[in-house]
N, C-alpha and C. Protein backbone atom coordinates (compact mmCIF):
# COMPACT_ATOMS: atom_id res chain seq x y z
N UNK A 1 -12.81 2.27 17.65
CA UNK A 1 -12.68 2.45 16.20
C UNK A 1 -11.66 1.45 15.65
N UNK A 2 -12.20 1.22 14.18
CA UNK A 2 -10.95 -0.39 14.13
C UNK A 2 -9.51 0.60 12.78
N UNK A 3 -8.84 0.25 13.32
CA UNK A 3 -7.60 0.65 13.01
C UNK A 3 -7.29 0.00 11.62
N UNK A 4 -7.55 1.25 10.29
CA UNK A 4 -7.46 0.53 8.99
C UNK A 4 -6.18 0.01 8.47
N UNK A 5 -5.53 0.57 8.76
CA UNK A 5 -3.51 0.09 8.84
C UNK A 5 -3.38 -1.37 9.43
N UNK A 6 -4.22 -1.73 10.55
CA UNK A 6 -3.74 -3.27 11.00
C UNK A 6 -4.64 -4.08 9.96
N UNK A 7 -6.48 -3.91 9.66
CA UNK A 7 -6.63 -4.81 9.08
C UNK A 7 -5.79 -4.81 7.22
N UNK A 8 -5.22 -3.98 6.77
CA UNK A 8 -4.47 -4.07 5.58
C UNK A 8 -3.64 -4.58 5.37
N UNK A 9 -2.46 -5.14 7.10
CA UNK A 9 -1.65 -5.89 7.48
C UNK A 9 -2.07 -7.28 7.20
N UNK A 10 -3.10 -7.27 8.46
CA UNK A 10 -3.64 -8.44 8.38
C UNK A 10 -4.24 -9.26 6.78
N UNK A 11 -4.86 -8.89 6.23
CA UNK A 11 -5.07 -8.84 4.99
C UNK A 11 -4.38 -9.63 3.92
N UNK A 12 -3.16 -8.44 4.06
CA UNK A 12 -1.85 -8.71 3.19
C UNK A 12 -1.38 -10.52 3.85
N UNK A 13 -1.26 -10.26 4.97
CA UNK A 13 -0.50 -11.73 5.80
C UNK A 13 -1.46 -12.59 5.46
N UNK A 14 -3.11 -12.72 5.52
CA UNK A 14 -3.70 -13.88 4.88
C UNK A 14 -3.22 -14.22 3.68
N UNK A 15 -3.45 -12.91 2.87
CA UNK A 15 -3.33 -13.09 1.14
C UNK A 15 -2.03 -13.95 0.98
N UNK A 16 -1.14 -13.44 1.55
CA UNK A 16 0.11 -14.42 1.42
C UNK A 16 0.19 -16.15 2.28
N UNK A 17 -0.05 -16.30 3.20
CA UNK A 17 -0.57 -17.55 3.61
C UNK A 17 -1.21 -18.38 2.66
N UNK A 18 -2.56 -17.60 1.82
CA UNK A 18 -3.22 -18.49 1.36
C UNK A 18 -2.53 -19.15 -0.21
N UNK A 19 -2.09 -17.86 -0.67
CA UNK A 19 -0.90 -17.98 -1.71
C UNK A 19 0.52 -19.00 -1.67
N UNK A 20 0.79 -19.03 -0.26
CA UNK A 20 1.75 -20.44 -0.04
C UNK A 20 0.63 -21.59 -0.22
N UNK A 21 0.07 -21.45 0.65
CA UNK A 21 -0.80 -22.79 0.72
C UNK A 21 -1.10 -23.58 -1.09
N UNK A 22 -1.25 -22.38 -1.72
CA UNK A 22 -2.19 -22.90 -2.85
C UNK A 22 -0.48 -23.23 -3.87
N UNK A 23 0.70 -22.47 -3.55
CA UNK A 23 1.76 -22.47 -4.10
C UNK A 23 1.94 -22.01 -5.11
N UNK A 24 1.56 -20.66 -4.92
CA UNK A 24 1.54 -19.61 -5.48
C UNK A 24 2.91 -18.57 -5.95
């Protein structure tokens, strides 16, 4: 079963990555 707490982590940590990237 996939563990909804890590992908919301995960998620969050793209959203912010992509948000530096774009310089946000």
């Amino acid at each position: 079963m996939v563990d909804l707490m890590s992908i919301q982590k995960n998620a969050q940590q793209i959203a912010e990555a992509i948000a530096s990237v774009l310089g946000i």
